[in-house]
N, C-alpha and C. Protein backbone atom coordinates (compact mmCIF):
# COMPACT_ATOMS: atom_id res chain seq x y z
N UNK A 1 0.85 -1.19 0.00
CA UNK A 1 0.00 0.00 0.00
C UNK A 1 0.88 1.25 0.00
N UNK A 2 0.68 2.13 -0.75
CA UNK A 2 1.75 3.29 -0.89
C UNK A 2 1.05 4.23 0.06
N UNK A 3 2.50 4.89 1.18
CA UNK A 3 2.35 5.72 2.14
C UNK A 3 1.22 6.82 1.71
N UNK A 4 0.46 7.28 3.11
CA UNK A 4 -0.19 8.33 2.69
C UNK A 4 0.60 9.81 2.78
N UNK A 5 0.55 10.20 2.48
CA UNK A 5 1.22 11.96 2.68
C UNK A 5 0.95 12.22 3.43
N UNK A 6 1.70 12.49 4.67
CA UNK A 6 1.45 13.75 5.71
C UNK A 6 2.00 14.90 5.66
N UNK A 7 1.72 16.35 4.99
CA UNK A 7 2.63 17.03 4.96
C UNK A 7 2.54 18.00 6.24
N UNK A 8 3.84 18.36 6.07
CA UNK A 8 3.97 19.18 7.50
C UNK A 8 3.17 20.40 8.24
N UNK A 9 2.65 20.54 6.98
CA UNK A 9 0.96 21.52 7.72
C UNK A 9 0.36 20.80 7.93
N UNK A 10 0.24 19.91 8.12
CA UNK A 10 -0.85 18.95 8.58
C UNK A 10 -0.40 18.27 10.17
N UNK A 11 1.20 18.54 10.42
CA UNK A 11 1.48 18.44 11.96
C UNK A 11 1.42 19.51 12.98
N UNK A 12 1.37 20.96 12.56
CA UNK A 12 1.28 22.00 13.06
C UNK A 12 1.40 23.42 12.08
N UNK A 13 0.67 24.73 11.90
CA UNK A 13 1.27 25.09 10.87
C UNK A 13 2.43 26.09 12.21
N UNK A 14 2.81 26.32 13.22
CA UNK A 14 3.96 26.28 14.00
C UNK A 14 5.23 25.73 13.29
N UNK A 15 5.33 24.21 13.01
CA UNK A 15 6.07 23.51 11.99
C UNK A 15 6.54 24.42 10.69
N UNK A 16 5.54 24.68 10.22
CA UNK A 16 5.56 25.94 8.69
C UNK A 16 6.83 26.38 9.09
N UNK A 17 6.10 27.32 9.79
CA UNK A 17 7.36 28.53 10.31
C UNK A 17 8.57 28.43 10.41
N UNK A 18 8.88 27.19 11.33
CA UNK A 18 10.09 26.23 11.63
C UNK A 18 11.07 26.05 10.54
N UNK A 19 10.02 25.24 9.65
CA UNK A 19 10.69 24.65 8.25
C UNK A 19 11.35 25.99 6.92
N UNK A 20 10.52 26.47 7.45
CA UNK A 20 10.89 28.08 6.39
C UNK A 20 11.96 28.83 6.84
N UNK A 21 12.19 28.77 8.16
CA UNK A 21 13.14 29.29 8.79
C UNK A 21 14.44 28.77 8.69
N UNK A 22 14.20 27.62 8.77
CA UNK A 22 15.87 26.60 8.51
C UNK A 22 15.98 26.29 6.94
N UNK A 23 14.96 26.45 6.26
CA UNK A 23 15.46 26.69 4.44
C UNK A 23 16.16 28.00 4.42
N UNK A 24 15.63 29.02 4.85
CA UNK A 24 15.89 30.94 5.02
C UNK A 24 17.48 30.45 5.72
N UNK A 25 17.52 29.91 6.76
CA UNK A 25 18.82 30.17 7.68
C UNK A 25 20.00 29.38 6.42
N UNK A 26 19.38 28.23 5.98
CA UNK A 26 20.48 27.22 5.66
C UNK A 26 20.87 27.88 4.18
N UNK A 27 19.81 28.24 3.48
CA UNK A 27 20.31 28.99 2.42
C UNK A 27 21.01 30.42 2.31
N UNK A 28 20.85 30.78 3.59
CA UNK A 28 21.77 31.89 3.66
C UNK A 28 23.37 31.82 3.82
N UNK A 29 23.68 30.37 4.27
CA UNK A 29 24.77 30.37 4.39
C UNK A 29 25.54 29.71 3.80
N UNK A 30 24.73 28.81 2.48
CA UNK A 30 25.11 28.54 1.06
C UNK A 30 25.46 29.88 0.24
N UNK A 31 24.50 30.72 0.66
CA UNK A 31 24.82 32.03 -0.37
C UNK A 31 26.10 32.72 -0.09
N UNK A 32 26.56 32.91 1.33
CA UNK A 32 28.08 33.29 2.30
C UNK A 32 28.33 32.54 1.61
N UNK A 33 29.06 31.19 1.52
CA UNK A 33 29.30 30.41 1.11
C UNK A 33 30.09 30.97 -0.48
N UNK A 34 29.31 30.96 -1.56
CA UNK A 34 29.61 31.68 -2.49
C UNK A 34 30.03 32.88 -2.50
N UNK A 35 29.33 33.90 -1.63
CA UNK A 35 30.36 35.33 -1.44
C UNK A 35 31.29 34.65 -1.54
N UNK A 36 31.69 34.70 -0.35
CA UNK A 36 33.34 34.41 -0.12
C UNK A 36 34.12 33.99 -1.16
N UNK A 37 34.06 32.99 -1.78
CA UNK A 37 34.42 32.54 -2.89
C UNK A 37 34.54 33.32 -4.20
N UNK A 38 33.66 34.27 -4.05
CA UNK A 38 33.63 35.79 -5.35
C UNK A 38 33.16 35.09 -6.16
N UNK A 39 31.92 34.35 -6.53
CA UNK A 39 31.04 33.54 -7.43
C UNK A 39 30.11 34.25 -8.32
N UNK A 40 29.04 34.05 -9.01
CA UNK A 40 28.13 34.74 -9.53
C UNK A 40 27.04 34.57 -9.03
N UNK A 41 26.05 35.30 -9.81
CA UNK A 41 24.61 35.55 -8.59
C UNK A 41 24.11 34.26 -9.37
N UNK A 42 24.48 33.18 -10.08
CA UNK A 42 24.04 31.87 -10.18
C UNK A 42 24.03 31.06 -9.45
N UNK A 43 25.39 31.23 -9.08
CA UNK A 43 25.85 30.23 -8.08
C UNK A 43 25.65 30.76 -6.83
N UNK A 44 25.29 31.68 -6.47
CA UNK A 44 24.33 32.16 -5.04
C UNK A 44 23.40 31.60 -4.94
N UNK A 45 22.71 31.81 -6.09
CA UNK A 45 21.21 30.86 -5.90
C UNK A 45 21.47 29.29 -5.84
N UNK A 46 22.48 28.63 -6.61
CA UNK A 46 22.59 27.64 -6.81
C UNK A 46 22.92 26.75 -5.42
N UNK A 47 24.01 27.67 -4.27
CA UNK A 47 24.30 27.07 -3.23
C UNK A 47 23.35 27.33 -1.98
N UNK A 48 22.69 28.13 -2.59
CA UNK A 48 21.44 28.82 -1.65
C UNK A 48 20.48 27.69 -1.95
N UNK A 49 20.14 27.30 -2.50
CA UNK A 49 18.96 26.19 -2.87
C UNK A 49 19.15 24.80 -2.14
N UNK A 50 20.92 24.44 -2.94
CA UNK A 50 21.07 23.24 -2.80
C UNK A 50 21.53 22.89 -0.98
N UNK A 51 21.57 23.81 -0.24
CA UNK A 51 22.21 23.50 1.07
C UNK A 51 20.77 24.15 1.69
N UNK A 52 19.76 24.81 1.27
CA UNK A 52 18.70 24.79 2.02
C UNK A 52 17.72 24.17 1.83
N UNK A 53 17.38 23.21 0.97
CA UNK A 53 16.68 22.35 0.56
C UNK A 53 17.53 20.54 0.57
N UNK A 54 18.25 20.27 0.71
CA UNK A 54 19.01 19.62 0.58
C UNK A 54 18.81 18.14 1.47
N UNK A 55 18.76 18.80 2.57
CA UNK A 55 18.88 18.11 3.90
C UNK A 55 17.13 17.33 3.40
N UNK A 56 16.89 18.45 3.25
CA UNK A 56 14.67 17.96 3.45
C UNK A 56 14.51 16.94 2.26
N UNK A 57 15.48 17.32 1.25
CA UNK A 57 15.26 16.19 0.08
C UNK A 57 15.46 14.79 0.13
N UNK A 58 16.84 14.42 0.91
CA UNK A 58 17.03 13.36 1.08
C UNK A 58 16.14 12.91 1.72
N UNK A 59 15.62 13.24 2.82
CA UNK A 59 14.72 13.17 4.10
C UNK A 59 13.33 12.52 3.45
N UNK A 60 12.77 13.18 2.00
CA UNK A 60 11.43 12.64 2.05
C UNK A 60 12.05 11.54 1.01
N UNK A 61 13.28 11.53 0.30
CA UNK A 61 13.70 10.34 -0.44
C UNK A 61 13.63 8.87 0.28
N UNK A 62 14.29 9.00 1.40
CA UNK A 62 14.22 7.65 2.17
C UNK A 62 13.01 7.69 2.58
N UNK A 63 12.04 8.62 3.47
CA UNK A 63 11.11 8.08 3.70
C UNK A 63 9.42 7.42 3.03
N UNK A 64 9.68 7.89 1.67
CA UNK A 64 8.68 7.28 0.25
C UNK A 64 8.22 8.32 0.44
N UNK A 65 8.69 10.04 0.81
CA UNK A 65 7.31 10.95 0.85
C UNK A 65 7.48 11.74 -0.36
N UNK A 66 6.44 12.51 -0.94
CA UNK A 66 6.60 13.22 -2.26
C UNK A 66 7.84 14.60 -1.48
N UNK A 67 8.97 14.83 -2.57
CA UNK A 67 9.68 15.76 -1.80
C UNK A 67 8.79 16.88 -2.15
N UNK A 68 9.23 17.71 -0.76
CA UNK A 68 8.38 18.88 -0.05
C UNK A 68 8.17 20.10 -1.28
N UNK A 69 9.65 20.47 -1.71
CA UNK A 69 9.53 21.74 -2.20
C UNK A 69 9.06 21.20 -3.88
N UNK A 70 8.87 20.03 -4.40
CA UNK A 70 8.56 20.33 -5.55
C UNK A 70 7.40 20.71 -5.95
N UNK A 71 6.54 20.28 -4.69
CA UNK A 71 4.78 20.58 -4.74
C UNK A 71 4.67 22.17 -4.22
N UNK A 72 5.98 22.52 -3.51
CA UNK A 72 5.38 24.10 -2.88
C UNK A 72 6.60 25.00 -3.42
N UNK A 73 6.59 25.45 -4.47
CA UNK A 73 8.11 26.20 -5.15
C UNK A 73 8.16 27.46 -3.96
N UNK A 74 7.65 27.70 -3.39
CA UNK A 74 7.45 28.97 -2.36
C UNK A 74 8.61 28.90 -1.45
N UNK A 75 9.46 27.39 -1.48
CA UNK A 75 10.49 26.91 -0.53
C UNK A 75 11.99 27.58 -1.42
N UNK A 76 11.48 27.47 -2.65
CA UNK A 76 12.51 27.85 -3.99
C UNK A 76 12.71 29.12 -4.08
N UNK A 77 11.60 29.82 -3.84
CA UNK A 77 11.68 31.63 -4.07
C UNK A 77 12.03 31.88 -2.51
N UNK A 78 12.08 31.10 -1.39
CA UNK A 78 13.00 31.80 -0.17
C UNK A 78 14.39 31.46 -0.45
N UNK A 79 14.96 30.07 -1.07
CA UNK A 79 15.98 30.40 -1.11
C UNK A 79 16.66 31.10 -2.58
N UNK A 80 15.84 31.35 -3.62
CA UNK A 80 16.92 32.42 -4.30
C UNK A 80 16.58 33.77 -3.84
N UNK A 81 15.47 34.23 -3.09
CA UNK A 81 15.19 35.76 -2.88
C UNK A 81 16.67 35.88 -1.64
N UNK A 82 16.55 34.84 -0.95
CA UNK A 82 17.91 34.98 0.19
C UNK A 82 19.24 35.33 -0.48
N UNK A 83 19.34 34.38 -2.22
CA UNK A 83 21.01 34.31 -2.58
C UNK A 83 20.49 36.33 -2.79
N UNK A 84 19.57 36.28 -3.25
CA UNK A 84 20.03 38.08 -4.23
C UNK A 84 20.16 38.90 -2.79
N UNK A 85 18.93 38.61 -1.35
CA UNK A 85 19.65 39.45 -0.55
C UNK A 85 21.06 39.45 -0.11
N UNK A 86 21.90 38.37 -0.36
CA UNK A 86 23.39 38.74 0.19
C UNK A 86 24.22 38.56 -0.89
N UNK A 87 23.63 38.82 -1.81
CA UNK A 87 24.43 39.43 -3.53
C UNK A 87 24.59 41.12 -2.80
N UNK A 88 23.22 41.53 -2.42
CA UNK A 88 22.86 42.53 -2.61
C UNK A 88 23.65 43.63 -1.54
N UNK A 89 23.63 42.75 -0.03
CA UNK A 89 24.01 43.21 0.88
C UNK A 89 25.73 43.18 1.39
N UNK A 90 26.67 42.55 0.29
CA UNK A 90 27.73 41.89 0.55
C UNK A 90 28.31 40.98 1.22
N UNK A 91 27.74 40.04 1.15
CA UNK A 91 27.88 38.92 2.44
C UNK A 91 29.15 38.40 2.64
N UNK A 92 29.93 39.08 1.35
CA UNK A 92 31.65 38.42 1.63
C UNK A 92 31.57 39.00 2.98
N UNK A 93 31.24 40.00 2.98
CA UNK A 93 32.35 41.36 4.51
C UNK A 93 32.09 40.72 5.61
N UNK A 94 31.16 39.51 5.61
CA UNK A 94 30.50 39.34 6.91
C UNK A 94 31.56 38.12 7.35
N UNK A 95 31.79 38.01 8.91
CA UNK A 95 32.79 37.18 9.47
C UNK A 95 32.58 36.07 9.08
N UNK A 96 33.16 34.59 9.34
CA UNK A 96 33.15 33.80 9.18
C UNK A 96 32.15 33.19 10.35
N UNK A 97 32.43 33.58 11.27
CA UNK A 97 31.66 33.45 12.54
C UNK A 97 30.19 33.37 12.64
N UNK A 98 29.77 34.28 11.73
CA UNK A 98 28.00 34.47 11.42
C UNK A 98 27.85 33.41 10.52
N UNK A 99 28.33 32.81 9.71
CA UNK A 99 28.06 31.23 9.10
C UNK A 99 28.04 30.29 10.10
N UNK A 100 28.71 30.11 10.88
CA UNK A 100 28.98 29.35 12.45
C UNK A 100 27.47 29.11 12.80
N UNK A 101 27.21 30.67 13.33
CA UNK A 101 25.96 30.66 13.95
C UNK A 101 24.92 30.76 13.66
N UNK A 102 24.69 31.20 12.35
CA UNK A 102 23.50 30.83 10.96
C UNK A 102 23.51 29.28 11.34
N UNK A 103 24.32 28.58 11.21
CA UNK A 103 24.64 27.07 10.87
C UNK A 103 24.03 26.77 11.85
N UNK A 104 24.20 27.02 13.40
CA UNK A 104 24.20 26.48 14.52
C UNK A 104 22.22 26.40 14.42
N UNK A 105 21.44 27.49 13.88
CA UNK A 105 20.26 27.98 14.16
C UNK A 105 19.42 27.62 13.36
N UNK A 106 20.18 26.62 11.92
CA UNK A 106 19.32 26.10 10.52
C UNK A 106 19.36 24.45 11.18
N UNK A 107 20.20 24.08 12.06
CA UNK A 107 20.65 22.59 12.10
C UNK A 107 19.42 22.17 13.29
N UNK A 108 19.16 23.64 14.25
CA UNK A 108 18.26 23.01 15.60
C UNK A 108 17.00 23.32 14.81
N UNK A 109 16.92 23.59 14.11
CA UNK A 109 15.63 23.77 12.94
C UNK A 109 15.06 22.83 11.93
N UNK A 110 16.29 22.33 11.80
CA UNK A 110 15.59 21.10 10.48
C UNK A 110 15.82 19.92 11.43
N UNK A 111 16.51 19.46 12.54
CA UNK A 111 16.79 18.43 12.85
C UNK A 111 15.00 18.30 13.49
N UNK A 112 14.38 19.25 13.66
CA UNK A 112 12.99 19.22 14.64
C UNK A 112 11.84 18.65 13.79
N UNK A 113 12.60 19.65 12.31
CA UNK A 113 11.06 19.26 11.07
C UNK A 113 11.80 17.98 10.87
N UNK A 114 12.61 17.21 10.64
CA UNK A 114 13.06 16.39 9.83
C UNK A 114 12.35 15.20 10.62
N UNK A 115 12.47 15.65 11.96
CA UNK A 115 11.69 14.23 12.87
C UNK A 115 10.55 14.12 13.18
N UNK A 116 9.57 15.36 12.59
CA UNK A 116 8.40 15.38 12.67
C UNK A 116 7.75 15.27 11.81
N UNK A 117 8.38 15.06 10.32
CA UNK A 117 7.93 14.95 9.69
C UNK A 117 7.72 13.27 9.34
N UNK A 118 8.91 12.30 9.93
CA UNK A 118 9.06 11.06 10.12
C UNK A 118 8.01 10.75 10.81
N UNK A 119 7.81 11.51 12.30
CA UNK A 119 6.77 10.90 12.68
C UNK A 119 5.36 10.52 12.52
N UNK A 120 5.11 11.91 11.53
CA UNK A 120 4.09 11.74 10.91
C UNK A 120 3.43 11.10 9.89
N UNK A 121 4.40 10.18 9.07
CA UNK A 121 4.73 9.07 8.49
C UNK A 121 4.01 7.74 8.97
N UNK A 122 4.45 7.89 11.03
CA UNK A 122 4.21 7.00 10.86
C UNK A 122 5.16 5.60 10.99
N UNK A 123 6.39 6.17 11.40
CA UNK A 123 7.71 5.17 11.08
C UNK A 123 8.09 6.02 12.59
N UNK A 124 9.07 4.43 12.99
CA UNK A 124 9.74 4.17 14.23
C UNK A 124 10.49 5.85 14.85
N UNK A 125 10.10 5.93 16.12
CA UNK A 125 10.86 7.47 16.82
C UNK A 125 12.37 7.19 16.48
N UNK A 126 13.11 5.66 16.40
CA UNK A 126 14.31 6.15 16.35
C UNK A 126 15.03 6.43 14.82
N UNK A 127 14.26 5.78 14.01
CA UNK A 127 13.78 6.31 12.60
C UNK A 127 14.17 8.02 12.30
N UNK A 128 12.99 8.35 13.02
CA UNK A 128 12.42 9.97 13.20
C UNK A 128 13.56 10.49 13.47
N UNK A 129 14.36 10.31 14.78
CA UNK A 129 15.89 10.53 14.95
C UNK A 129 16.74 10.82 13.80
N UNK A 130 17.05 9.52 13.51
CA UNK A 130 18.03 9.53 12.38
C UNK A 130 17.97 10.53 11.28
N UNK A 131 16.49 10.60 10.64
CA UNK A 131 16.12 11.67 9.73
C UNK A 131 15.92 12.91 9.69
N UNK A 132 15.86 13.45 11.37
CA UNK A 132 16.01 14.31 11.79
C UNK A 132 17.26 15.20 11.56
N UNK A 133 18.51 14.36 12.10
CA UNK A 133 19.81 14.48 11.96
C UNK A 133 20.28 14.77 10.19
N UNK A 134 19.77 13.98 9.78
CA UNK A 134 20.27 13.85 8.22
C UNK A 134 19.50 14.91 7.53
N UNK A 135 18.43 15.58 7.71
CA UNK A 135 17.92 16.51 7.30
C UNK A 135 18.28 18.10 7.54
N UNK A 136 19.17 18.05 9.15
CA UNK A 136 19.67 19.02 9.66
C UNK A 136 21.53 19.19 9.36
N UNK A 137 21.95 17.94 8.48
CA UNK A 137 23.08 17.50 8.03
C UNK A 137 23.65 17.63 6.74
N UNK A 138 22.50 17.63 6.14
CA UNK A 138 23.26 16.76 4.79
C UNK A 138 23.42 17.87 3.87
N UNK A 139 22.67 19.27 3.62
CA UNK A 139 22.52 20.47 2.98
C UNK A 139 23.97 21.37 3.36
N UNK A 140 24.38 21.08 4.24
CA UNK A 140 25.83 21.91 4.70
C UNK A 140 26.53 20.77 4.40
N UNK A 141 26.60 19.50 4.45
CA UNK A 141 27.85 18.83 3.52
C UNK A 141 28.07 18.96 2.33
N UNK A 142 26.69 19.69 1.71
CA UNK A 142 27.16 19.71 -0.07
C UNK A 142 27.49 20.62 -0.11
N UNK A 143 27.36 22.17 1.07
CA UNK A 143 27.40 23.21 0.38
C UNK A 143 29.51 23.20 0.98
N UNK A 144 29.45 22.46 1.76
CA UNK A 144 30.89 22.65 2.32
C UNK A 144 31.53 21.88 0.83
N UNK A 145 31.22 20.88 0.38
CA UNK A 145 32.22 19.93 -0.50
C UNK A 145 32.15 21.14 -2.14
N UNK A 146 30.75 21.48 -1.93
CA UNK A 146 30.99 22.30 -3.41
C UNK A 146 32.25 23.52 -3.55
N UNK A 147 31.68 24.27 -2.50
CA UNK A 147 33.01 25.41 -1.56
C UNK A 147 33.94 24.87 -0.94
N UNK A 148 34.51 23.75 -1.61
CA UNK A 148 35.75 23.08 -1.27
C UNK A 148 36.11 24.08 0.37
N UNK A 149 35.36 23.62 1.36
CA UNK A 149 35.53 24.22 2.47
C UNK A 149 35.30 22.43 3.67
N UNK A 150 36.78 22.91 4.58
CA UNK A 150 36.08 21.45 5.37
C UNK A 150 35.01 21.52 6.01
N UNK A 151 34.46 20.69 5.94
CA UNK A 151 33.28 20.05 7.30
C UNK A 151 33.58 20.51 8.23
N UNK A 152 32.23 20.62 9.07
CA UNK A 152 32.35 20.98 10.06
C UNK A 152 32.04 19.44 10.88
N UNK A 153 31.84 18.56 10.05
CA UNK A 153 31.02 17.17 10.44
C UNK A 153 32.49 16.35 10.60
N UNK A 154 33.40 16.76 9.61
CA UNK A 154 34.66 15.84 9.82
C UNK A 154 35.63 16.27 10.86
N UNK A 155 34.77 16.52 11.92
CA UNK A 155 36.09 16.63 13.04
C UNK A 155 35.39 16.72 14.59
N UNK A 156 36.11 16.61 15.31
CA UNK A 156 35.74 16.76 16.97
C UNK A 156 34.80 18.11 17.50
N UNK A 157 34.63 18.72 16.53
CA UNK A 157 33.40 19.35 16.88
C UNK A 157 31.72 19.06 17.16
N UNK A 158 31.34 19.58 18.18
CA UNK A 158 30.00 18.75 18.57
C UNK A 158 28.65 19.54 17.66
N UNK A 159 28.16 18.78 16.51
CA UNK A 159 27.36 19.72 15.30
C UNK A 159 26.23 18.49 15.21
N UNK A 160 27.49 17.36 14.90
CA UNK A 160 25.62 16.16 15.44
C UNK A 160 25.02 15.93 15.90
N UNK A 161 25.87 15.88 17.16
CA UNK A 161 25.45 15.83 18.48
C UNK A 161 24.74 16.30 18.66
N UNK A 162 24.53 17.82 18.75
CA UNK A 162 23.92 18.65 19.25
C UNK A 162 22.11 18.71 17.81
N UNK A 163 22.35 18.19 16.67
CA UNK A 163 21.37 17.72 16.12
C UNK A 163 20.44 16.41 16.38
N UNK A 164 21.43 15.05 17.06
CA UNK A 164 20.77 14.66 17.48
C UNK A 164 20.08 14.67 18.91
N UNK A 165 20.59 15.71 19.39
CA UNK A 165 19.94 16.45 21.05
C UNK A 165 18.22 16.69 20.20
N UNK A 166 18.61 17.72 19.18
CA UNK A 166 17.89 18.61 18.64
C UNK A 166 16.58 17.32 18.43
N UNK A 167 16.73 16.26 17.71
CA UNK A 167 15.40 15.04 16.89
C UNK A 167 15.37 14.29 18.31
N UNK A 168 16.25 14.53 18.86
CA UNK A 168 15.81 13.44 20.37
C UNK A 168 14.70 13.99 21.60
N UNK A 169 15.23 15.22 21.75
CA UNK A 169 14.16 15.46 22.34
C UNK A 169 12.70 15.51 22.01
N UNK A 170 12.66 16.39 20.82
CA UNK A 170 11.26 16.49 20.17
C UNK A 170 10.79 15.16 20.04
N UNK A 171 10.97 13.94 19.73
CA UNK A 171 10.52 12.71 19.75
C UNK A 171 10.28 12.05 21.22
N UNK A 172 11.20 12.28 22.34
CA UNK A 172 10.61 11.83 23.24
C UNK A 172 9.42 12.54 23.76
N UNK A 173 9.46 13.99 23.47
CA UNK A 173 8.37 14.92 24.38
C UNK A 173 6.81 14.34 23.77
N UNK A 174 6.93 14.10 22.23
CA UNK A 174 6.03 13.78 21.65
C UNK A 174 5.40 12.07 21.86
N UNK A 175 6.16 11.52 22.08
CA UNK A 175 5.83 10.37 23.10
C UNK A 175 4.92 10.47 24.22
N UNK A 176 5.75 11.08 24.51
CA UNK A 176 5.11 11.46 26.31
C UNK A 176 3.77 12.42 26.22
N UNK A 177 3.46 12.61 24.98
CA UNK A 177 1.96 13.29 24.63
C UNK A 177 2.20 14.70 24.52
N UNK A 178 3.37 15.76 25.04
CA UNK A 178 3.47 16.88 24.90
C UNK A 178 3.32 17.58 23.18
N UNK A 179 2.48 18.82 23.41
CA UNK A 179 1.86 19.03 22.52
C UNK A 179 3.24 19.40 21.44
N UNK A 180 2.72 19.31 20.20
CA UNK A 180 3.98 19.26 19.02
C UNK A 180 4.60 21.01 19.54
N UNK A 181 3.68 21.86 19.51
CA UNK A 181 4.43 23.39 19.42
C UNK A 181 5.31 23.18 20.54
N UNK A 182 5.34 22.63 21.98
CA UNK A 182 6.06 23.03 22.64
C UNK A 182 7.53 21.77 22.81
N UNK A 183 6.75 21.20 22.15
CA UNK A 183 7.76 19.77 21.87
C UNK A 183 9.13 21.02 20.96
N UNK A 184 8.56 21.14 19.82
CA UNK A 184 9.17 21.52 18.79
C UNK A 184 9.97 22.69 19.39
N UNK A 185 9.89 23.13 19.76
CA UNK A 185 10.40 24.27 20.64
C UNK A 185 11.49 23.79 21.62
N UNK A 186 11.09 23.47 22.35
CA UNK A 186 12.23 22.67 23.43
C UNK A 186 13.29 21.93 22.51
N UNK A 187 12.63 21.28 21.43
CA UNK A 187 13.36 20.40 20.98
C UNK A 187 15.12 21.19 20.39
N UNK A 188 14.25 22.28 19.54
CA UNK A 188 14.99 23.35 18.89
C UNK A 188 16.03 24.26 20.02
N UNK A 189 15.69 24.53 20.72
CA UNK A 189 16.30 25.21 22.25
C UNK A 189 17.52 24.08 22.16
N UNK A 190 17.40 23.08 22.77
CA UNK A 190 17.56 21.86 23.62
C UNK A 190 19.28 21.85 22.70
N UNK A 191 19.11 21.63 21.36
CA UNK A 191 20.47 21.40 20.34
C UNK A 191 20.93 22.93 20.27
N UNK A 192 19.96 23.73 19.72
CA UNK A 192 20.85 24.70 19.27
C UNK A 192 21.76 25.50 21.01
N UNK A 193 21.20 25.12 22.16
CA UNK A 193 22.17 25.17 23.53
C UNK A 193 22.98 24.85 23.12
N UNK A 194 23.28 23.07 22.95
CA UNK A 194 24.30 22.24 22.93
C UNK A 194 25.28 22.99 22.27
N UNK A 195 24.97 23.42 21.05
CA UNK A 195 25.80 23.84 19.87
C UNK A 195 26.66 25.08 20.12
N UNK A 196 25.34 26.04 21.06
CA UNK A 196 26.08 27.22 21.34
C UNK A 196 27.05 27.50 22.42
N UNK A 197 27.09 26.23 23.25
CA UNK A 197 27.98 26.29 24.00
C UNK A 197 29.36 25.38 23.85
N UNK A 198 29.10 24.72 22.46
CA UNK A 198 30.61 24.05 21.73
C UNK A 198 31.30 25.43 21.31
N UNK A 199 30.26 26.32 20.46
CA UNK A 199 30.81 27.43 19.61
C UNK A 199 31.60 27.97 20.30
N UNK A 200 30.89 28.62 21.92
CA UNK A 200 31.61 29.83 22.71
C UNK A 200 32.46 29.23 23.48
N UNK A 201 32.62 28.15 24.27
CA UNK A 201 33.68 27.47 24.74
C UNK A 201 34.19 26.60 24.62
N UNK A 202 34.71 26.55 22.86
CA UNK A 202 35.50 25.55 21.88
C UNK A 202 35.03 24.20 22.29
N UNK A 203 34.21 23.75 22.98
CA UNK A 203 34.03 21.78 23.19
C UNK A 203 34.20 21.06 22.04
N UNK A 204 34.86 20.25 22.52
CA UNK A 204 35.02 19.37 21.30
C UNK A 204 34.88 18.02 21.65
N UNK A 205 34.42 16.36 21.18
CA UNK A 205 34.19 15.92 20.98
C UNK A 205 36.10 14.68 21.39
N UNK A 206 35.85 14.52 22.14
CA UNK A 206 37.22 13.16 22.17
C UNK A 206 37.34 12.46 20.69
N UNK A 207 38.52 12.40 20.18
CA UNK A 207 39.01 11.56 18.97
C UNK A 207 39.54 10.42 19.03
N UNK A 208 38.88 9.59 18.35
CA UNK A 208 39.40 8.19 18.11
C UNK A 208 41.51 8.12 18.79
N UNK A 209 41.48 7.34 19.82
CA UNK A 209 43.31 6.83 19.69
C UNK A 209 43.18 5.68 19.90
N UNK A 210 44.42 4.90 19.91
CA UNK A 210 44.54 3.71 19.75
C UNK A 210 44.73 3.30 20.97
């Protein structure tokens, strides 16, 4: 029997907001991304799209759902209206630091829709987890590998972690019957903490020794 669609207005339109916000955040820092690099306003849009939409694509790929933005292009015109605002505004000049924390604020954002949108599916909380993570993940690995820039994922920095803080909580609260807005909320709080306190007092993550 082929899955039914749940789309994410249909879990809260709270969620909406959420999800628009971490396309807006994540494509903004695809578009930095290209500043920096001294690119064209193609490839603004191009890294603006593909790192704010990115994460959500894979996300409804594994889970059999129709992907999000091809039915609502409205996800498409936030992220190229974002590349022309920092065409527009110079986003080279801006520190490196404000990608950091753009990053830190798109990742406790999608890791929340990514697991609520699993859940609404219908498929296992630790499922919901995983997709959570990979949805709040995978849009900044392409935009890092395209901008031949390292990961922030390939090293002792705590960025998953603090994503899977982000799909863990919201899945247990929602267990426990707490209503999705405040689930979603806590959930979002809960990682983007984690994250902000790797950022400001360097934590890092113990490395593999022998």
């Amino acid at each position: 029997m082929a899955p039914v669609e749940i789309t994410i207005e249909q879990l809260r339109p709270a969620l909406v907001l959420l999800d628009f916000a971490g396309v807006a955040v994540f494509a903004l820092t695809g578009a930095l991304a290209a500043a920096r690099a001294k690119q064209t306003i193609i490839t603004f849009a191009f890294f603006a799209a593909i790192t704010g939409i990115g994460g959500g694509t894979l996300r409804d790929l594994l889970i059999g759902a129709p992907v999000f933005w091809v039915r609502r292009p409205d996800y498409l015109l936030v992220c190229f209206g974002v590349a022309a605002l920092a065409w527009v505004i110079h986003a080279d000049r801006w520190p490196r630091r404000a990608l950091v924390w753009l990053d830190a604020i798109g990742m406790a954002a999608f890791a929340v829709v990514g697991a609520a949108k699993t859940l609404g599916f219908g498929l296992a909380p630790l499922v919901a987890i995983v997709m959570g993570v990979l949805t709040a993940t995978f849009g900044g690995i392409i935009r890092d590998v395209l901008a031949g820039e390292p990961s922030m994922l390939l090293g002792p920095e705590i960025y998953i972690s603090a994503a899977v803080v982000s799909a863990a909580v919201y899945v247990a609260l929602t267990v426990l019957g707490v209503p999705l807005l405040a689930a979603g909320i806590l959930g979002a709080l809960s990682g983007f903490a984690l994250r902000a306190a790797a950022i400001k007092f360097n934590l890092k993550l113990p490395g593999y020794r022998r």
